[in-house]
Protein backbone atom coordinates (compact mmCIF):
# COMPACT_ATOMS: atom_id res chain seq x y z
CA UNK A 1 12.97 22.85 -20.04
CA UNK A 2 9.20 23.78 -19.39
CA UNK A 3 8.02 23.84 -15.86
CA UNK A 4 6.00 20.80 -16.27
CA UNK A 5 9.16 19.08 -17.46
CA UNK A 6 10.68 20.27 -14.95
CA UNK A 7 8.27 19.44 -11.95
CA UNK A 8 8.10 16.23 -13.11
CA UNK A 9 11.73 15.60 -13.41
CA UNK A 10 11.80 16.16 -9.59
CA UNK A 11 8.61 14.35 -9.11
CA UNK A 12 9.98 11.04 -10.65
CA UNK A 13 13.73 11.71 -9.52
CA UNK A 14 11.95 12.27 -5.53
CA UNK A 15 9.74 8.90 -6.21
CA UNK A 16 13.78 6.86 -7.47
CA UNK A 17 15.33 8.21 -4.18
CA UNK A 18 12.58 7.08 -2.30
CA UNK A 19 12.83 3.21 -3.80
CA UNK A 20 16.13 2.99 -4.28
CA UNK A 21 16.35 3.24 -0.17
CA UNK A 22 12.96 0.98 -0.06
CA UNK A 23 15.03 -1.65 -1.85
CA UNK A 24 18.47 -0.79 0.58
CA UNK A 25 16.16 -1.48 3.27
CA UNK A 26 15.33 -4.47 2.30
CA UNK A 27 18.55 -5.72 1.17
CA UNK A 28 19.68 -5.00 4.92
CA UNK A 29 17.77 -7.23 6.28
CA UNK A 30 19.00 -9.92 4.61
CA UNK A 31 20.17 -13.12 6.84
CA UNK A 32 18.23 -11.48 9.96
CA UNK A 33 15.72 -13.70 11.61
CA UNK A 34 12.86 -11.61 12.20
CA UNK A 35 11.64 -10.80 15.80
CA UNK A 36 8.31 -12.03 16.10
CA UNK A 37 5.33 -11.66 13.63
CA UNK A 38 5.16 -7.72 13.41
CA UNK A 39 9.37 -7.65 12.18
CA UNK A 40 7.98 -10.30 9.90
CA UNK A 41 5.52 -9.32 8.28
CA UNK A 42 6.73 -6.03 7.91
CA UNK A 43 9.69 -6.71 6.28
CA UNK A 44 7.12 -9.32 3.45
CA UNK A 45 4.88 -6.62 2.73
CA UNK A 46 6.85 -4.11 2.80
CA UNK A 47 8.76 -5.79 -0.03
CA UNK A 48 5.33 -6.30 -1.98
CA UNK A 49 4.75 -2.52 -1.88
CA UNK A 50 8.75 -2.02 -3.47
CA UNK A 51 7.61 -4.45 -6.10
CA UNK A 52 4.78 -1.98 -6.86
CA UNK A 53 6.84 1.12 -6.57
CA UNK A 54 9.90 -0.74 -8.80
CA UNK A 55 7.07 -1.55 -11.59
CA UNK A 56 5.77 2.37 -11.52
CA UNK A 57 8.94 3.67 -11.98
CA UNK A 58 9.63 1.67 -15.05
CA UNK A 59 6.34 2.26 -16.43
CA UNK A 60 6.21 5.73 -15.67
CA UNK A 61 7.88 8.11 -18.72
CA UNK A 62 11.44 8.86 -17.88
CA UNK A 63 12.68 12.24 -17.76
CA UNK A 64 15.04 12.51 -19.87
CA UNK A 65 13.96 12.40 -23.64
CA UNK A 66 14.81 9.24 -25.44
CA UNK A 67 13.52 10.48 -29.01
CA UNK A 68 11.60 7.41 -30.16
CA UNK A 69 8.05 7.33 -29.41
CA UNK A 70 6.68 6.22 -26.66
CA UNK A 71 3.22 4.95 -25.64
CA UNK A 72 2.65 6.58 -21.92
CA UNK A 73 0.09 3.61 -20.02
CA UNK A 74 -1.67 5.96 -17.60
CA UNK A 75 -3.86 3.37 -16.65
CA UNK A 76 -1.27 1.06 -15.36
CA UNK A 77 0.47 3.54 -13.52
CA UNK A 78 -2.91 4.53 -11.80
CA UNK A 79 -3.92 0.98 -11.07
CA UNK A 80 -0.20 0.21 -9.64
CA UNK A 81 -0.28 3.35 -7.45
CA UNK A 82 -3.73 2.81 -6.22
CA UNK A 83 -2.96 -0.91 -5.53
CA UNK A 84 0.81 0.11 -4.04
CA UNK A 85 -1.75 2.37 -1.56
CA UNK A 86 -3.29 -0.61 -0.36
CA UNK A 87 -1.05 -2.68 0.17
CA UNK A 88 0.53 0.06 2.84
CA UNK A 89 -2.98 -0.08 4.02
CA UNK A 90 -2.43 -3.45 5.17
CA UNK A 91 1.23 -2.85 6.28
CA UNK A 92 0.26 -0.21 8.40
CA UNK A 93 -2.92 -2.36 9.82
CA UNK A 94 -0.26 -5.55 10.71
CA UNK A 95 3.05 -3.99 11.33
CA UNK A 96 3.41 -0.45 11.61
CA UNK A 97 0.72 0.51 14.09
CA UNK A 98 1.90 1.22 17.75
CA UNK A 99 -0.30 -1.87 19.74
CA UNK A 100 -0.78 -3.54 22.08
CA UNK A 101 1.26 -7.20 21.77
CA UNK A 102 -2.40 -8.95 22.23
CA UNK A 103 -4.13 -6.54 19.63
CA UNK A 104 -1.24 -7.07 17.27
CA UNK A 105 -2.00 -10.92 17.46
CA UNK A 106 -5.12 -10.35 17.11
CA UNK A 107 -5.35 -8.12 13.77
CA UNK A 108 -2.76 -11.07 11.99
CA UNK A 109 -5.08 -13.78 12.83
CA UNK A 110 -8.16 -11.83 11.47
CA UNK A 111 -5.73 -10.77 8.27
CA UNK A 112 -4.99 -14.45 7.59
CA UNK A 113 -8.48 -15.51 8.32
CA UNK A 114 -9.92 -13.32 5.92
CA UNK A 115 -7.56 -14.53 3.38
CA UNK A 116 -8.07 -18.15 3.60
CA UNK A 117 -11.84 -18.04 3.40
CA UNK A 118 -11.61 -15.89 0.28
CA UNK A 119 -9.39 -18.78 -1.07
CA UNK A 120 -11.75 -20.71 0.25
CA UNK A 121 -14.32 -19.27 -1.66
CA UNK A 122 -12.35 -18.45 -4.68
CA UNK A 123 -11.81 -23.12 -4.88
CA UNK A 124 -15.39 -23.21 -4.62
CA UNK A 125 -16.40 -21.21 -7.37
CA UNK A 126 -13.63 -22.82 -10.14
CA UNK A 127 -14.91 -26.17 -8.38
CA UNK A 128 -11.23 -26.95 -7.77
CA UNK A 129 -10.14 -30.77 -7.00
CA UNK A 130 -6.29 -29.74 -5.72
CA UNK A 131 -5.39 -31.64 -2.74
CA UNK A 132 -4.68 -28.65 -0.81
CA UNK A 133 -8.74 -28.11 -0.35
CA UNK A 134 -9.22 -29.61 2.50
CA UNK A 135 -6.28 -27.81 3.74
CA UNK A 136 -7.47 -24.66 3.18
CA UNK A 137 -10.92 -25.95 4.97
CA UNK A 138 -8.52 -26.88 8.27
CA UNK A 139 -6.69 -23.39 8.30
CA UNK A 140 -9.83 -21.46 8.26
CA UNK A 141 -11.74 -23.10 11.34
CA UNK A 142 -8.07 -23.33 13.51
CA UNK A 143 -8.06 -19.23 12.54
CA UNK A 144 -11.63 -18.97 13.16
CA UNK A 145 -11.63 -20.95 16.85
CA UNK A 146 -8.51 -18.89 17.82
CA UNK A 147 -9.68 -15.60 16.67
CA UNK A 148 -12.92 -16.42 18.47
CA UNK A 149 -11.20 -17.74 21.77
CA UNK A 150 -9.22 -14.35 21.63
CA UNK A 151 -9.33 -12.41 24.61
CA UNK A 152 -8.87 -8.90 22.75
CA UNK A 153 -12.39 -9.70 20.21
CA UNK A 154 -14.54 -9.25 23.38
CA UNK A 155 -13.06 -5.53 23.35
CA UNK A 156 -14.49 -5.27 19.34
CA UNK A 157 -18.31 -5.77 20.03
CA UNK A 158 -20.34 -8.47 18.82
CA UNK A 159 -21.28 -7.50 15.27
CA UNK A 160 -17.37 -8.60 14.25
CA UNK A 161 -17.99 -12.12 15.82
CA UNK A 162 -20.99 -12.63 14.22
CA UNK A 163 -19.47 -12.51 10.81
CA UNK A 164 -16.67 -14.72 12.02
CA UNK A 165 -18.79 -17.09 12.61
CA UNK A 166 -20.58 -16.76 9.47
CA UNK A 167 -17.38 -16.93 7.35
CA UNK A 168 -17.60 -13.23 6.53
CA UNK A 169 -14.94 -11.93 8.06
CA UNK A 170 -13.35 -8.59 6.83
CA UNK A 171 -9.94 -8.00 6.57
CA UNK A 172 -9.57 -5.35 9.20
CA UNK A 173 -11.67 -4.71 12.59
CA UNK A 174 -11.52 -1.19 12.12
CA UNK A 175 -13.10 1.20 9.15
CA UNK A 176 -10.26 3.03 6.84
CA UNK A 177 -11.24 6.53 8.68
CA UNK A 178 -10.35 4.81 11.93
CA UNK A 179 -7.35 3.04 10.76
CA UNK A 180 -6.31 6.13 9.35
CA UNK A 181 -6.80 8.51 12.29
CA UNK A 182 -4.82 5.76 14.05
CA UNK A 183 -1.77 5.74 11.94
CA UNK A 184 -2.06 9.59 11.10
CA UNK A 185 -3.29 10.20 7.83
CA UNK A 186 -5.99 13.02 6.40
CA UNK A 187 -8.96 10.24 5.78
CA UNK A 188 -10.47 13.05 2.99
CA UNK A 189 -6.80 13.09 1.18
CA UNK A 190 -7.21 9.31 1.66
CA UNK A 191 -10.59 8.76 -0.29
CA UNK A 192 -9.48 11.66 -2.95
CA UNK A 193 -6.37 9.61 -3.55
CA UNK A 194 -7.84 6.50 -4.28
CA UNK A 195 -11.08 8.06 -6.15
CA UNK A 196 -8.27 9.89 -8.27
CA UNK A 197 -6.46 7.14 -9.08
CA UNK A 198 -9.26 4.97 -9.55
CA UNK A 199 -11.00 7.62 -12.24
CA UNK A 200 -8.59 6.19 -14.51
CA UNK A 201 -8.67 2.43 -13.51
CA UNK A 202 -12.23 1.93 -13.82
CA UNK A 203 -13.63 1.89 -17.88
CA UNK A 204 -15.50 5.09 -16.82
CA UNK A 205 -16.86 7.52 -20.35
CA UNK A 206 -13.66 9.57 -18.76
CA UNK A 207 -11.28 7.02 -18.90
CA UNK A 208 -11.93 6.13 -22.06
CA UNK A 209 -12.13 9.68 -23.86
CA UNK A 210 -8.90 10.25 -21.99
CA UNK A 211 -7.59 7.33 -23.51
CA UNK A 212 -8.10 8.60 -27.19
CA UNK A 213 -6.87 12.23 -25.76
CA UNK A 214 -3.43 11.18 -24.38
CA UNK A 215 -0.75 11.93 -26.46
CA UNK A 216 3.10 10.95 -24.99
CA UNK A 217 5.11 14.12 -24.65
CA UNK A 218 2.15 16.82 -24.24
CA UNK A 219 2.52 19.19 -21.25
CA UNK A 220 -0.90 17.91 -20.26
CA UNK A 221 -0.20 14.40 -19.98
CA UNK A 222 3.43 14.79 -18.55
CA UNK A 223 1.04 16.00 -15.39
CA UNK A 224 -1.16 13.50 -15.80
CA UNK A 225 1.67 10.82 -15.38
CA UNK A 226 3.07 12.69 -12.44
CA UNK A 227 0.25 12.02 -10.28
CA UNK A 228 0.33 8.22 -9.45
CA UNK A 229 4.28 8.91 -8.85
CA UNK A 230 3.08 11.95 -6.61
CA UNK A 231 0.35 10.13 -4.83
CA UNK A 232 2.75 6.81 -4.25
CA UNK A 233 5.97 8.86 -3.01
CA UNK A 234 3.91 9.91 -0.25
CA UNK A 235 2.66 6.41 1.07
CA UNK A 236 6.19 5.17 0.14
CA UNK A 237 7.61 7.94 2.60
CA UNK A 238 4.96 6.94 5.25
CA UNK A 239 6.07 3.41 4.96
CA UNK A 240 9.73 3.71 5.11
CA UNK A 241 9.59 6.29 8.39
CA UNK A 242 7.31 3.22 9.85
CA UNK A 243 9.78 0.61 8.58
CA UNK A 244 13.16 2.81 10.16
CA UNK A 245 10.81 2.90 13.07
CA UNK A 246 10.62 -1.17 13.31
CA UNK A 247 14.36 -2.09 12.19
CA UNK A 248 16.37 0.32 13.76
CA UNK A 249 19.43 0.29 14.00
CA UNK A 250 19.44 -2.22 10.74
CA UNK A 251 18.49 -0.01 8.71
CA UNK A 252 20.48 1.84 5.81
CA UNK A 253 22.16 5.57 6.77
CA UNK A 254 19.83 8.41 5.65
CA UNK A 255 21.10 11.92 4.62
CA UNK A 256 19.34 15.17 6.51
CA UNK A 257 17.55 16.05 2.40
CA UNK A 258 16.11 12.42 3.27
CA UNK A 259 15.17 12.64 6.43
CA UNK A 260 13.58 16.62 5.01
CA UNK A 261 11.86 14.22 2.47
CA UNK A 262 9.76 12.09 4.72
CA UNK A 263 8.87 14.92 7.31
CA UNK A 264 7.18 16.48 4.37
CA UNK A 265 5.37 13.83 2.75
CA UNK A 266 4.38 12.79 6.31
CA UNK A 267 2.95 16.03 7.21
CA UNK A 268 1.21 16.49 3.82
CA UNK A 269 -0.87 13.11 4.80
CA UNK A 270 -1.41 14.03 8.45
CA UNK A 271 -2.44 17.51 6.98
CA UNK A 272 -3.91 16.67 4.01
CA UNK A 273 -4.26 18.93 0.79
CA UNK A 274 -7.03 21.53 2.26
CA UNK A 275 -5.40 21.92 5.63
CA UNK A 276 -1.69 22.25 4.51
CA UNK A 277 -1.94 25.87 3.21
């Protein structure tokens, strides 16, 4: 076996270990009522991002030779591993953050406010007649009057409340370098990540020579297809050391080579790539 083959046999075998607890974590909290919105939450998106990782795993080549061949979709596995990214960009924002009780309150109600005024939006555009409209109209001024009535947006400045009450309202309060200085990640390793990953999302003139370059099996491309498994392992680390954090003690047993695991991947996104020479 080549070293390639053999990297990414450990790259992909690393990335199962790390879902198959994702999914034990899960499964443990099954018939548990959740403790307020952060437990929640938490456990729902969590279970969004083990969706992602479960679909990258089965699209991503396996390493063991099946000798029929194959066709290797890089471009899925880039777009699922840049999308399972954001997801624990949102996770982190809503559950895994150490707040305050009133800020924690705060960021869900600006989360679901954002949400409902792009469905909001999104009904507009298709012109949409379902009966839920008006609905949808009623969520987002009750979000909007309690987000504005909220004791902790007075601590935010008045640029955010402005576009609340313009219906612009992003989905987080803070940018993605604060937000990740918060939760400690390397905000350059951040932005290479998801320019990386995105290289091959985008129809860029790269992406699509690459396309017509890619052949299933080459050393190259083996590589290639280890990244968005590389890249996702980490955030999937970050959120399952978050997620132990949360639902201790329900939470499945870890081994000391697991435990080994997430210190490193943590410590890689804390350092990032330039600083963790």
């Amino acid at each position: 076996m080549s070293d390639v083959s053999s990297r990414y046999r450990d790259t992909y075998t690393e990335f199962a270990a790390l879902l198959a607890y994702g999914i034990a974590l899960i499964e443990a909290q099954a018939g548990h009522v959740a403790s307020g919105d952060r437990q929640f939450y938490a456990e729902r998106i969590f279970s969004k991002l083990v969706c992602h990782a479960i679909t990258l795993k089965r699209l991503s080549p396996s390493p063991e030779p099946i000798g029929i061949p194959e066709l290797w979709d890089i471009s899925s596995c880039y777009a699922i591993a840049r999308t399972l990214i954001e997801t624990y960009e949102a996770l982190a924002y809503v559950a895994l953050d150490s707040i305050s009780e009133e800020e924690q309150s705060f960021r869900i109600l600006l989360w679901k406010l954002h949400a409902e005024e792009r469905r909001r939006e999104m009904l507009r555009l298709i012109g949409s007649n379902h009966p839920d409209v008006p609905n949808v109209d009623i969520r987002v001024v009750s979000l909007c009057n309690q987000l504005l009535a909220h004791p902790f947006l007075n601590t935010v400045g008045t640029d955010l409340q402005r576009k609340i009450r313009r219906g612009e309202t992003p989905p987080y309060h803070l940018s993605r370098a604060n937000r990740d200085a918060k939760i400690g990640i390397n905000h350059e390793y951040h932005i290479a990540v998801t320019m990386h990953l995105s290289s091959h999302v985008h129809t860029h003139p790269f992406s699509v020579h690459q396309l017509f370059e890619f052949q299933a099996g080459n050393e190259e491309c083996l590589r290639l297809m280890s990244v968005p498994l590389q890249y996702a392992a980490g955030f999937m680390a970050k959120s399952i050391s978050g997620m132990i954090d949360i639902f201790t003690p329900r939470v499945p047993s870890t081994t000391p080579e697991f435990l080994r695991t997430l210190d490193i991947w943590n410590a890689l996104l804390l350092k990032g790539i330039k600083n963790s020479g």
